[in-house]
Every structure is written in C-alpha cells, then in structure tokens.
N, C-alpha and C. Protein backbone atom coordinates (compact mmCIF):
# COMPACT_ATOMS: atom_id res chain seq x y z
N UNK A 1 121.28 84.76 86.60
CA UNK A 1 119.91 84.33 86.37
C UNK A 1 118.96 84.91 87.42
N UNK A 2 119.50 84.48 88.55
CA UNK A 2 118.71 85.07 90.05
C UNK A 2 118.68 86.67 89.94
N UNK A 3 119.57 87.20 89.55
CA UNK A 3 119.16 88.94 89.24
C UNK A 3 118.85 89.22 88.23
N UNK A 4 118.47 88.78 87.13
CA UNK A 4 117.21 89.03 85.71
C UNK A 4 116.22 88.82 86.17
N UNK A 5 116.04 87.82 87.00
CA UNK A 5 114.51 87.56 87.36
C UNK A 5 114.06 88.82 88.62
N UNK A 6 114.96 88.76 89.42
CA UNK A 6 114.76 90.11 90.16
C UNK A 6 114.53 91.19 89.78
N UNK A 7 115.43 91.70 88.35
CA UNK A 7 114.69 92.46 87.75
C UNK A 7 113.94 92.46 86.84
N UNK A 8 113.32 91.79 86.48
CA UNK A 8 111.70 91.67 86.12
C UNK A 8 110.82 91.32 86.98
N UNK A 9 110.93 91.30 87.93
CA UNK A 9 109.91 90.97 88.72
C UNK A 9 109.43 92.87 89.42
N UNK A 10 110.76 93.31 89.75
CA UNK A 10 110.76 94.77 90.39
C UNK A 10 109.97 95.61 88.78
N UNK A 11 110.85 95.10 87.82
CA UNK A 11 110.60 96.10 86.78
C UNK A 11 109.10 96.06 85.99
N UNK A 12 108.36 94.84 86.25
CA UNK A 12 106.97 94.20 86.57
C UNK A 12 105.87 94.79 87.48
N UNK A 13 106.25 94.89 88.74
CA UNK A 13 105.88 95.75 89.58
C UNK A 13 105.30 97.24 89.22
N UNK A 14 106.36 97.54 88.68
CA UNK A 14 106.41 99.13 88.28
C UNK A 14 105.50 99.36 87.37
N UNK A 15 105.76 98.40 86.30
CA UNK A 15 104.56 98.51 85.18
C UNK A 15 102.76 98.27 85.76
N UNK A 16 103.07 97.40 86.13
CA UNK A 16 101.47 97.13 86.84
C UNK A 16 100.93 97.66 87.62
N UNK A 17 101.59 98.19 88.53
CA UNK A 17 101.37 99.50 89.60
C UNK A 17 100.73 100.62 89.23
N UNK A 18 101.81 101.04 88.40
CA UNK A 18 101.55 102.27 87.58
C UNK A 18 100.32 102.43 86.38
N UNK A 19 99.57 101.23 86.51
CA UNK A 19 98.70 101.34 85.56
C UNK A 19 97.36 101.54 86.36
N UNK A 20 97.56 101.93 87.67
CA UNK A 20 96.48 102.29 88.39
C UNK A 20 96.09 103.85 88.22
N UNK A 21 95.09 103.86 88.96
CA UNK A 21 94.77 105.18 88.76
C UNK A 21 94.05 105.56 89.93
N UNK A 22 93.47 106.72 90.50
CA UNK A 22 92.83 107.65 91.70
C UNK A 22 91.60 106.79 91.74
N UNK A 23 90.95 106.66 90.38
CA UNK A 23 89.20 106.55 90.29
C UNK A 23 89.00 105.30 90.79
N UNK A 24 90.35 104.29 90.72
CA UNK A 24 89.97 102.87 91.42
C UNK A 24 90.80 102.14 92.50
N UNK A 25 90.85 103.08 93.18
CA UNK A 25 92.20 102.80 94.17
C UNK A 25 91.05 102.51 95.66
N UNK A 26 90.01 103.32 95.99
CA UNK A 26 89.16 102.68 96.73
C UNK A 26 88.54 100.80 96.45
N UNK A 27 88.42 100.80 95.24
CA UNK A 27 88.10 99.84 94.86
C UNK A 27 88.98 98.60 95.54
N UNK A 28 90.19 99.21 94.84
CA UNK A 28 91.41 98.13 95.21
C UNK A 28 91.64 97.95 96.39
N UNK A 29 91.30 99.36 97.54
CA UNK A 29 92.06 98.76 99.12
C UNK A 29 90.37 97.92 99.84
N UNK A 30 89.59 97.69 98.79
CA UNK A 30 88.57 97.09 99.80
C UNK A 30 88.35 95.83 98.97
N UNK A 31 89.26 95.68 97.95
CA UNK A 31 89.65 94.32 97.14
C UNK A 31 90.34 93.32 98.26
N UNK A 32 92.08 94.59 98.30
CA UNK A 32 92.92 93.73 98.79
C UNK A 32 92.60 93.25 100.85
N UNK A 33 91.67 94.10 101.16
CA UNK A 33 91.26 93.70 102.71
C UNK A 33 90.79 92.82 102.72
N UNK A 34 90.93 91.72 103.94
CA UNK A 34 90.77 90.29 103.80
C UNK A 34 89.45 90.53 104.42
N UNK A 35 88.98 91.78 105.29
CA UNK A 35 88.27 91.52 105.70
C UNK A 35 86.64 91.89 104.93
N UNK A 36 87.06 92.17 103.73
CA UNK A 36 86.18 92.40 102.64
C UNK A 36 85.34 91.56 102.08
N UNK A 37 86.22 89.94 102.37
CA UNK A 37 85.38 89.07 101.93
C UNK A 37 85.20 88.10 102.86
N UNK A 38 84.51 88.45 103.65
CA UNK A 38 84.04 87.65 105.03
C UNK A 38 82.66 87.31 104.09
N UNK A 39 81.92 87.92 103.62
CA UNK A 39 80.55 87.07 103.17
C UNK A 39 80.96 86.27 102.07
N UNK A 40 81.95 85.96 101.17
CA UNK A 40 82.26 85.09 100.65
C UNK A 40 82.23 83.85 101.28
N UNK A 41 83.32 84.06 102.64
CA UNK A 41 83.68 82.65 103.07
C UNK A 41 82.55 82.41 104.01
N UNK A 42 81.40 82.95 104.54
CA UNK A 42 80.18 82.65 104.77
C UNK A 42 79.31 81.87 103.70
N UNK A 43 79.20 82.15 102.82
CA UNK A 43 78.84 82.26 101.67
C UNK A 43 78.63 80.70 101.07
N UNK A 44 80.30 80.59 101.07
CA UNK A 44 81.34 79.25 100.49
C UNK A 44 80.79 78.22 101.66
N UNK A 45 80.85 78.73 102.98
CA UNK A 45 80.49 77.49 104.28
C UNK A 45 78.84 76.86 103.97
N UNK A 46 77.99 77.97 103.78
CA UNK A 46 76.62 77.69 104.11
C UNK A 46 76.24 76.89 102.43
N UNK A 47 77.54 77.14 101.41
CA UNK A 47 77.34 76.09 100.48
C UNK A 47 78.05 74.71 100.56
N UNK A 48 78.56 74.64 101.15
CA UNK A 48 79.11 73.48 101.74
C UNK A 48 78.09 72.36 102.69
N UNK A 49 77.75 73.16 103.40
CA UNK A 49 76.39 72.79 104.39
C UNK A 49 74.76 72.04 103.67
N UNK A 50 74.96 73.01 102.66
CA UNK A 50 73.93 72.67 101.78
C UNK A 50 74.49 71.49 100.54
N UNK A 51 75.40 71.21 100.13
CA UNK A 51 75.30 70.46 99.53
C UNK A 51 75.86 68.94 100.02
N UNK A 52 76.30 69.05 101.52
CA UNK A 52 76.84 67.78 101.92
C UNK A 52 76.11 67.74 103.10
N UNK A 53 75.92 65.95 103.53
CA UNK A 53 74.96 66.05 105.03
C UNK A 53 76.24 66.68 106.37
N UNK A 54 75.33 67.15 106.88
CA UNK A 54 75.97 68.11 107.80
C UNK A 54 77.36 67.59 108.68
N UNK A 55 77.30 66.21 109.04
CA UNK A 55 78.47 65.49 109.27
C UNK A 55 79.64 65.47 108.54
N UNK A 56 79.32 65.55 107.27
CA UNK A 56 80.64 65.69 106.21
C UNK A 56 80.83 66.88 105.76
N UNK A 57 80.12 67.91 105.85
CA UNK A 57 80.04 69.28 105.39
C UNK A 57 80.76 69.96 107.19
N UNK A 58 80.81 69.42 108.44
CA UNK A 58 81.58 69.63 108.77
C UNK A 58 83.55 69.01 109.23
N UNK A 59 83.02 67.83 108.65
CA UNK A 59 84.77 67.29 108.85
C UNK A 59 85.24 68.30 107.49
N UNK A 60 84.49 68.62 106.04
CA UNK A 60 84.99 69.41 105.55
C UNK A 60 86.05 70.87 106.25
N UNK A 61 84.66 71.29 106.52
CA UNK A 61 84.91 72.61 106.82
C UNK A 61 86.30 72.33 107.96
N UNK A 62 86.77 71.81 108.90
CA UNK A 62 87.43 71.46 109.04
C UNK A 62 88.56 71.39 108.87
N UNK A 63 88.77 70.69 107.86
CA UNK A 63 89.65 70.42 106.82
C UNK A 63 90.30 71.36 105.95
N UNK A 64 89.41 72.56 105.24
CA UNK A 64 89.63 73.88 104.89
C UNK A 64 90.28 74.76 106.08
N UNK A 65 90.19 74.35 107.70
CA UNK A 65 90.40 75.37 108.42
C UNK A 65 92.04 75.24 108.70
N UNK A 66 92.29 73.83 108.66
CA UNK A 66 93.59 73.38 108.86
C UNK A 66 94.56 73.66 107.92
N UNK A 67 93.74 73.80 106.49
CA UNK A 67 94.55 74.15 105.74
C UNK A 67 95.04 76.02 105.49
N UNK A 68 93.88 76.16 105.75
CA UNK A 68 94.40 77.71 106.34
C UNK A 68 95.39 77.83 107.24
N UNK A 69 94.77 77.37 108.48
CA UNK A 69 96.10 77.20 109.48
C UNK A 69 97.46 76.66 108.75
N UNK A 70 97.32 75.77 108.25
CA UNK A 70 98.85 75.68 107.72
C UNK A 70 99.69 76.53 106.45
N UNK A 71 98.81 76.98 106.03
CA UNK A 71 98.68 78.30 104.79
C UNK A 71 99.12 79.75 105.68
N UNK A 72 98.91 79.85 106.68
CA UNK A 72 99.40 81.41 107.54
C UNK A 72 100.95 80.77 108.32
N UNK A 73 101.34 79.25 108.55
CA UNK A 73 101.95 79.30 108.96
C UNK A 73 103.47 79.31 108.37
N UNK A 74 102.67 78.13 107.38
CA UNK A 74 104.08 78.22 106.38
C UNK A 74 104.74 79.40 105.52
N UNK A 75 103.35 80.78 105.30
CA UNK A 75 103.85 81.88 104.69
C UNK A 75 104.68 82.71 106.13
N UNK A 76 104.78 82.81 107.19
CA UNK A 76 104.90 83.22 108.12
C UNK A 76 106.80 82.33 108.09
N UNK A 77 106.78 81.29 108.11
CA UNK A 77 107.75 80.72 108.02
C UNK A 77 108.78 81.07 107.06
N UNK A 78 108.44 80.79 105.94
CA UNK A 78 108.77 81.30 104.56
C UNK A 78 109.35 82.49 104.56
N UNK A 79 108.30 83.78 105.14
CA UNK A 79 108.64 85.09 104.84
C UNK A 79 109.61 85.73 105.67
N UNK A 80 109.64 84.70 107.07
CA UNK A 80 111.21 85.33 108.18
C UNK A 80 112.40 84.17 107.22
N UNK A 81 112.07 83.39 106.71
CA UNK A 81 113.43 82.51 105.96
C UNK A 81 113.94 83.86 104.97
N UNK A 82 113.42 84.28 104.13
CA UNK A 82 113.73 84.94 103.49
C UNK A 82 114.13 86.69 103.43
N UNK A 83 113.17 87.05 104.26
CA UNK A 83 113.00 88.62 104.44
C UNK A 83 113.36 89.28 103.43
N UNK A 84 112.39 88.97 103.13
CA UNK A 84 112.75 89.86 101.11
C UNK A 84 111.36 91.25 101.99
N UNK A 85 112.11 92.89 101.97
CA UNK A 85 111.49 93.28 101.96
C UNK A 85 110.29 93.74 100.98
N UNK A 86 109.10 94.11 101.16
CA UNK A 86 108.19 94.49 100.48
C UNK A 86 108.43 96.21 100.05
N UNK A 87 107.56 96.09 98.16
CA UNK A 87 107.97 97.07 97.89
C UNK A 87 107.88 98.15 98.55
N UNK A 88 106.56 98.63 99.50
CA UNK A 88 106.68 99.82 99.94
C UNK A 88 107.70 99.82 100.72
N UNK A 89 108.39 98.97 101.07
CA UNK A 89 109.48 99.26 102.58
C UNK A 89 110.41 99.34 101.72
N UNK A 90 110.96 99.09 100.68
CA UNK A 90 112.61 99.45 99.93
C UNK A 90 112.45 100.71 99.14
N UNK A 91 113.59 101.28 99.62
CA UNK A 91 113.66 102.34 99.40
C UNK A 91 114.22 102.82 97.92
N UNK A 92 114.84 101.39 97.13
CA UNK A 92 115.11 101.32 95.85
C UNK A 92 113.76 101.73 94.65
N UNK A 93 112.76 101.06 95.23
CA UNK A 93 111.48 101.16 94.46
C UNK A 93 110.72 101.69 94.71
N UNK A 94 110.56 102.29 96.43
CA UNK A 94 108.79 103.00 96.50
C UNK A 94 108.89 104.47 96.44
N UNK A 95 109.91 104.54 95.66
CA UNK A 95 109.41 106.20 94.90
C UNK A 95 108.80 105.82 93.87
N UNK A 96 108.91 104.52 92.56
CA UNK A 96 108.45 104.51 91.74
C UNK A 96 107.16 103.90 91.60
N UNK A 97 106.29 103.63 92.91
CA UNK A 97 105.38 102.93 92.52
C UNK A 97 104.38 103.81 93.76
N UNK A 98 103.07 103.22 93.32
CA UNK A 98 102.00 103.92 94.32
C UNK A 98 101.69 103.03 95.38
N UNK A 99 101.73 103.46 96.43
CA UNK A 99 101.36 102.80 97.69
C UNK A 99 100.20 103.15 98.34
N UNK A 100 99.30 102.22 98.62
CA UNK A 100 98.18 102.48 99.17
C UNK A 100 97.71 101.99 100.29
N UNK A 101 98.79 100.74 100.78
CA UNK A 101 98.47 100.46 102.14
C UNK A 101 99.91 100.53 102.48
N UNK A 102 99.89 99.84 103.95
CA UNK A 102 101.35 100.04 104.41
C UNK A 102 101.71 98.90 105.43
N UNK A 103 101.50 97.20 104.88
CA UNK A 103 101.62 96.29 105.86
C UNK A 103 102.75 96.67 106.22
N UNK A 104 102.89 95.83 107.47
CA UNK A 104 104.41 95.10 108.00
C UNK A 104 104.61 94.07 107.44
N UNK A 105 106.38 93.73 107.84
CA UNK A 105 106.35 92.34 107.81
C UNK A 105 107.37 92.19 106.72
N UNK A 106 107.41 91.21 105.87
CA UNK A 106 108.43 90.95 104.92
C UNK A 106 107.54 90.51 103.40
N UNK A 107 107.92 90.08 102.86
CA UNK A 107 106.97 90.38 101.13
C UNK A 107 107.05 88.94 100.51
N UNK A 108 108.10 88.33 100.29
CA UNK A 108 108.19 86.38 99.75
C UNK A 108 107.57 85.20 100.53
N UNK A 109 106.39 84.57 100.64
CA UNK A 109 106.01 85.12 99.49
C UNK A 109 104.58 85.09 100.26
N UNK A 110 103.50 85.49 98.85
CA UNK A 110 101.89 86.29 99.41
C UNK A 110 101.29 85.44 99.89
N UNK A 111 101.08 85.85 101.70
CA UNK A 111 99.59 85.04 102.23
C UNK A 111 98.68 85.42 101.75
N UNK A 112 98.15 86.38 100.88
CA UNK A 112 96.83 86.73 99.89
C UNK A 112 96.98 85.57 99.28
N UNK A 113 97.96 85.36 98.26
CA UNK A 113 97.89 84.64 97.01
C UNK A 113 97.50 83.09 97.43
N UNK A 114 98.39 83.07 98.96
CA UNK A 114 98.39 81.73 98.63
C UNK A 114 96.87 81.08 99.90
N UNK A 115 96.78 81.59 100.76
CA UNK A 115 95.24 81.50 101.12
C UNK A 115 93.68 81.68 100.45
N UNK A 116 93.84 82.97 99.29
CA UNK A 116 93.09 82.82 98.32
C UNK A 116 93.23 81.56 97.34
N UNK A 117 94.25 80.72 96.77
CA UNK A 117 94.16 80.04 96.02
C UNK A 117 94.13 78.22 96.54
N UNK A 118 94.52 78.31 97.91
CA UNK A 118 94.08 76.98 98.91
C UNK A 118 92.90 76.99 98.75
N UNK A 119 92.05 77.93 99.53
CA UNK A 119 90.96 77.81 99.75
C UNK A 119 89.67 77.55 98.43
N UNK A 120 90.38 77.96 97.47
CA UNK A 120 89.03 78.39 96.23
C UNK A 120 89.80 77.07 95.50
N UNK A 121 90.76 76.25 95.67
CA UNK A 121 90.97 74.80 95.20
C UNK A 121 90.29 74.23 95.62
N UNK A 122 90.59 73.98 97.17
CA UNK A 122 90.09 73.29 97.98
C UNK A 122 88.25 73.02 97.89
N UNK A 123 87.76 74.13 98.13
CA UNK A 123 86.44 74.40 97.74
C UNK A 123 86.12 74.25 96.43
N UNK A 124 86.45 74.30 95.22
CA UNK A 124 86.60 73.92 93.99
C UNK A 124 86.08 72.81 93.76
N UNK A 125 87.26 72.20 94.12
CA UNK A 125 87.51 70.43 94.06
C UNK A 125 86.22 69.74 94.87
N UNK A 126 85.69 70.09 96.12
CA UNK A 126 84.57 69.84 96.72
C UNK A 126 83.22 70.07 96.48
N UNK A 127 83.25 70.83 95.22
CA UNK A 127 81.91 71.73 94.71
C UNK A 127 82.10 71.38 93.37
N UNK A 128 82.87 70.83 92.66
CA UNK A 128 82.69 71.12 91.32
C UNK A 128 81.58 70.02 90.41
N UNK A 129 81.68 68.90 90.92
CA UNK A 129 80.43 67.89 90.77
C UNK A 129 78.80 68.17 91.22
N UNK A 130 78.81 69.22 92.21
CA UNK A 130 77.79 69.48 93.03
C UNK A 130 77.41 70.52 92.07
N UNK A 131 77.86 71.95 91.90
CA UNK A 131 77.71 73.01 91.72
C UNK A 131 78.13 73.46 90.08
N UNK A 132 77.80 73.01 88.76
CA UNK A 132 78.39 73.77 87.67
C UNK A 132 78.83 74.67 87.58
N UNK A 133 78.53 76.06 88.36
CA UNK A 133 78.92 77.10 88.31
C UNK A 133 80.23 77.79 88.88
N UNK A 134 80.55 76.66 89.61
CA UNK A 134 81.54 76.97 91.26
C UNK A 134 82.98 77.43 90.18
N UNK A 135 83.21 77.03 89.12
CA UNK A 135 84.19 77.50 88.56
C UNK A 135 84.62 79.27 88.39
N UNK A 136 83.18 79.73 88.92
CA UNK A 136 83.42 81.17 88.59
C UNK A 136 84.10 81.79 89.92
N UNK A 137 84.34 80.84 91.10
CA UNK A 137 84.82 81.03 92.33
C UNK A 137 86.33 81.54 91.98
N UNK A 138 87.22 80.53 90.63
CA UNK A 138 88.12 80.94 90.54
C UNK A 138 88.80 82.05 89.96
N UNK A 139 87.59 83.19 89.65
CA UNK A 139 88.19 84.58 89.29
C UNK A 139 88.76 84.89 90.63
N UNK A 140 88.21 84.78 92.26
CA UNK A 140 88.23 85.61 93.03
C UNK A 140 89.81 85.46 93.70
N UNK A 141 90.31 84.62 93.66
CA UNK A 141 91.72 84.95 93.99
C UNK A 141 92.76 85.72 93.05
N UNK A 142 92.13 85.64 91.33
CA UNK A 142 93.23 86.79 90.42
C UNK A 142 92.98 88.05 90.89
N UNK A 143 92.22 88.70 91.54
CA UNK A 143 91.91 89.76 91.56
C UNK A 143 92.20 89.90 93.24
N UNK A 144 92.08 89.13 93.69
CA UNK A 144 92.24 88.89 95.34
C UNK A 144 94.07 89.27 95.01
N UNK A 145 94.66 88.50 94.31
CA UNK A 145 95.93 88.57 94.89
C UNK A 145 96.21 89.81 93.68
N UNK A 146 95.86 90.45 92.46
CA UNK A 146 96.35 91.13 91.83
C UNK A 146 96.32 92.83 92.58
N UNK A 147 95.53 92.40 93.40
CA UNK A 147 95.38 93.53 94.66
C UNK A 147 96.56 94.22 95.40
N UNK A 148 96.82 93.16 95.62
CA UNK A 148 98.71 93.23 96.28
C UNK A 148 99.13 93.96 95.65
N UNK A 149 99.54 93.67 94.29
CA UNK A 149 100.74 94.43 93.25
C UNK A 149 99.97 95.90 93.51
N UNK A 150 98.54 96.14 92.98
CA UNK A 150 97.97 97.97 92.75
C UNK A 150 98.28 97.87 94.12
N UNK A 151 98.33 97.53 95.10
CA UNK A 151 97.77 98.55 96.10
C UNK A 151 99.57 98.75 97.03
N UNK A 152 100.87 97.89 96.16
CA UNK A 152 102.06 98.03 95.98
C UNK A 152 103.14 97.35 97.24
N UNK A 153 102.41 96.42 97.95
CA UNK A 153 103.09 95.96 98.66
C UNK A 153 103.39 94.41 98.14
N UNK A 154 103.39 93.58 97.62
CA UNK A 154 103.82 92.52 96.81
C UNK A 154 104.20 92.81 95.57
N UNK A 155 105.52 91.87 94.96
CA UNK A 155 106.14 91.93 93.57
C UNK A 155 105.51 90.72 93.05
N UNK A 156 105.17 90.60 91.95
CA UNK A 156 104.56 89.73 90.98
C UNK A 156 105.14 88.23 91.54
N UNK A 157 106.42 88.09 91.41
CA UNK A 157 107.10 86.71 91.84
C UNK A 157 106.02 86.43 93.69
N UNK A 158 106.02 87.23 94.21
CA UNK A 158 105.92 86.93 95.50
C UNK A 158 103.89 86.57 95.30
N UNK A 159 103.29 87.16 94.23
CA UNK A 159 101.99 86.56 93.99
C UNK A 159 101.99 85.30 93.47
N UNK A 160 103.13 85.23 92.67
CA UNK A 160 102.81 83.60 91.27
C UNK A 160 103.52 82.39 92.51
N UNK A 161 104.35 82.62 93.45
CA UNK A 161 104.87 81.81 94.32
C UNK A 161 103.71 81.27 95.50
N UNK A 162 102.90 82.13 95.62
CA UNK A 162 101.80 81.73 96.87
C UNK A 162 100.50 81.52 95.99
N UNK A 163 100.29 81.94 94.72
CA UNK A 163 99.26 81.03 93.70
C UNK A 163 99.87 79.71 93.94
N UNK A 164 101.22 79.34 93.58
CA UNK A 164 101.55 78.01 93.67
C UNK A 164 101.57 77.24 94.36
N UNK A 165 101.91 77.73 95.74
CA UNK A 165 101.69 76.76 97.28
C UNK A 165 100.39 76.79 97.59
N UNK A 166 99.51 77.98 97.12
CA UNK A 166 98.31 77.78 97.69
C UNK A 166 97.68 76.25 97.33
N UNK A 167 97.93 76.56 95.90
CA UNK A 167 97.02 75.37 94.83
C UNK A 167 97.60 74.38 95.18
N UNK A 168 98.84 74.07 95.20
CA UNK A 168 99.16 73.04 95.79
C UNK A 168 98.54 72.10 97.01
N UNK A 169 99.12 73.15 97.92
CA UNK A 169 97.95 73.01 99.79
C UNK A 169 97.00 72.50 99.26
N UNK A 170 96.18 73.13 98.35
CA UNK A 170 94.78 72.77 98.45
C UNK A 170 94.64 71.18 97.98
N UNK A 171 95.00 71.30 96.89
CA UNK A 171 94.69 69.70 96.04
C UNK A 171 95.33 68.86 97.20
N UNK A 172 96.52 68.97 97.74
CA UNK A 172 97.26 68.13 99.03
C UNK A 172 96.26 67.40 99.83
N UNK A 173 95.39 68.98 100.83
CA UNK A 173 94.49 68.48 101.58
C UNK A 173 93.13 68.01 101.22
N UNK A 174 93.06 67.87 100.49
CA UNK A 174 91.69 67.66 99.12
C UNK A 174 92.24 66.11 99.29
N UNK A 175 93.18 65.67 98.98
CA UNK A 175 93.91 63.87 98.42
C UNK A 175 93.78 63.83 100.38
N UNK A 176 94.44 64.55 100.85
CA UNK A 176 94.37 63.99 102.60
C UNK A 176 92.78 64.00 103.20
N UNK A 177 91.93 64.40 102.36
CA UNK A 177 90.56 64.43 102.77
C UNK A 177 89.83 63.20 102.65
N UNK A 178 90.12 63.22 101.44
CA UNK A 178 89.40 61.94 100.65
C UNK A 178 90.12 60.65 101.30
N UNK A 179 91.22 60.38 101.08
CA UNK A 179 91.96 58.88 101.79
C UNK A 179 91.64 58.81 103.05
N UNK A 180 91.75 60.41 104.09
CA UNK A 180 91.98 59.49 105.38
C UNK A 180 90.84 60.07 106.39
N UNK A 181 89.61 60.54 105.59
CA UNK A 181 88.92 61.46 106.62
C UNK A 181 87.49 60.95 105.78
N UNK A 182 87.31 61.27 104.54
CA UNK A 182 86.21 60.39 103.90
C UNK A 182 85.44 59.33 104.11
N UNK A 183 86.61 58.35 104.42
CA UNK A 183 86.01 57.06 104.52
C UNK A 183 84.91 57.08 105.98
N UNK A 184 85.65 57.39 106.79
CA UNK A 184 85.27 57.95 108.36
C UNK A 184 83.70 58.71 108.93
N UNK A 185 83.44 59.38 107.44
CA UNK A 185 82.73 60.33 107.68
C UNK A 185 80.98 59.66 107.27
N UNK A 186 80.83 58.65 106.75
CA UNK A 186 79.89 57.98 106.48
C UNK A 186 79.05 57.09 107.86
C-alpha cells in the first residue's frame, strides 16, 4: 500500500512538473519565495488592525505569530523524523523533472503548504464575519504551495500533508484564541 502511494505521488510529481513551461517559470520562483509575499502579510496585519480595536487586533496578531512559530517548528521536527529526501536531491527522479530552485533540507512534509494554510485559516476564521470578501484569501495558499511541485522540490503527498496540519494549526489556535485569550481581551 505504502509503495503505490509512493508511486503516485513520485509519478504525480512528474506529471505536474512537466506541465510547466520556460514562459512561466519566473512567475513560479517569485510565487514559490516566501519572501514575495511580505505585502500580503502586511496587508492581512493592517486588516486585522482595522477591523478589531487595537488591543484585540494585537493579542490576535499574536496569536497568528505563535502559530507560525509552532508551524516552522513542528515541520522542522517532522522533516528530520522522516528525511524523505526532496525531489531535486534524489537522484531516482531529478532527471525527470524540472528544477528551478535548489532548497536544502529534507521534503515530508511542506512548510509552504502548511504555513500558507495556518495562516489564511487562521485569518479566515477572524475575518470572515468582518470582511465578505476574505474568502478570496483562500486561493493564495493553492498556488502558494502548488509552487513547490513546478518549481520541483516537493511531491504532491508532502503539499496535501502540510495543507492538512496547516488547517488544522489554524482552526486549533483559532478554538485556543477564542476560549482562553478572548475573554481577557475585553
């Protein structure tokens, strides 16, 4: 079972990879750079600010930071438990796929996926009564983490695994917000 899924996940890879092309490969390495979307999470804060009085708009913010912090630590944890190398580093697959960056490190599973999808819960869940629109926040992690696969250093499993902890994290500290930090903040 554990090696069907391995190979579909590698043989997944390949397909999705390969459906890139020259004309959007700039596109993609200033997709997948985290540091690309620094005016987002500016962006996301100074709406936070604005829609909550500044006392609770910062135990928020806060709250989002911790969960980051615990979002880099547990993928950090995770990824020496496992050391599943990443595709560009195995030498089984990165002839067949295009590589466009060249992290370090180990590949199971994505701090993209799963920091993009904490954070845009998290913020979600805090905006979605405030803001009608905030739902369109949640394109930016499919494309945040589909980045990984084009630009060939994450396998599909190692994106849908840190979509899952992310979202998780998030709603977690979202329920740990509200019970034990909410009440406080009034």
């Amino acid at each position: 079972m554990l090696r069907h899924l391995l190979e579909w996940d590698k043989s997944t890879l390949i397909y999705l990879n390969n459906l890139g092309t020259e004309d959007f490969d700039l596109f993609w390495v200033l997709v997948t750079n985290i540091n690309s979307w620094i005016p987002l999470y500016i962006f996301l804060t100074i709406l936070l600010f604005l829609k909550y009085p500044k006392k609770e708009a910062l135990f928020i913010s806060c709250t989002i930071v911790l969960l980051l912090i615990f979002i880099l630590g547990l993928t950090d944890i995770i990824k020496e438990y496992f050391e599943r190398l990443r595709p560009n580093d195995d030498d089984e697959i990165n002839s067949l796929i295009r590589i466009l960056v060249q992290p370090s490190g180990f590949s199971f599973f994505s701090g993209h996926a799963a920091s993009s999808f904490s954070l845009t819960t998290i913020v979600f869940l805090f905006l979605r009564k405030k803001i009608p629109l905030i739902w369109i926040l949640c394109l930016w992690p499919f494309l945040f983490a589909y980045s990984r696969i084009y630009v060939g250093v994450h396998y599909p499993l190692d994106i849908i695994t840190g979509a899952l902890v992310g979202i998780i994290s998030g709603f977690l500290f979202y329920r740990f917000y509200k019970r034990f930090i909410e009440p406080y903040t009034g």
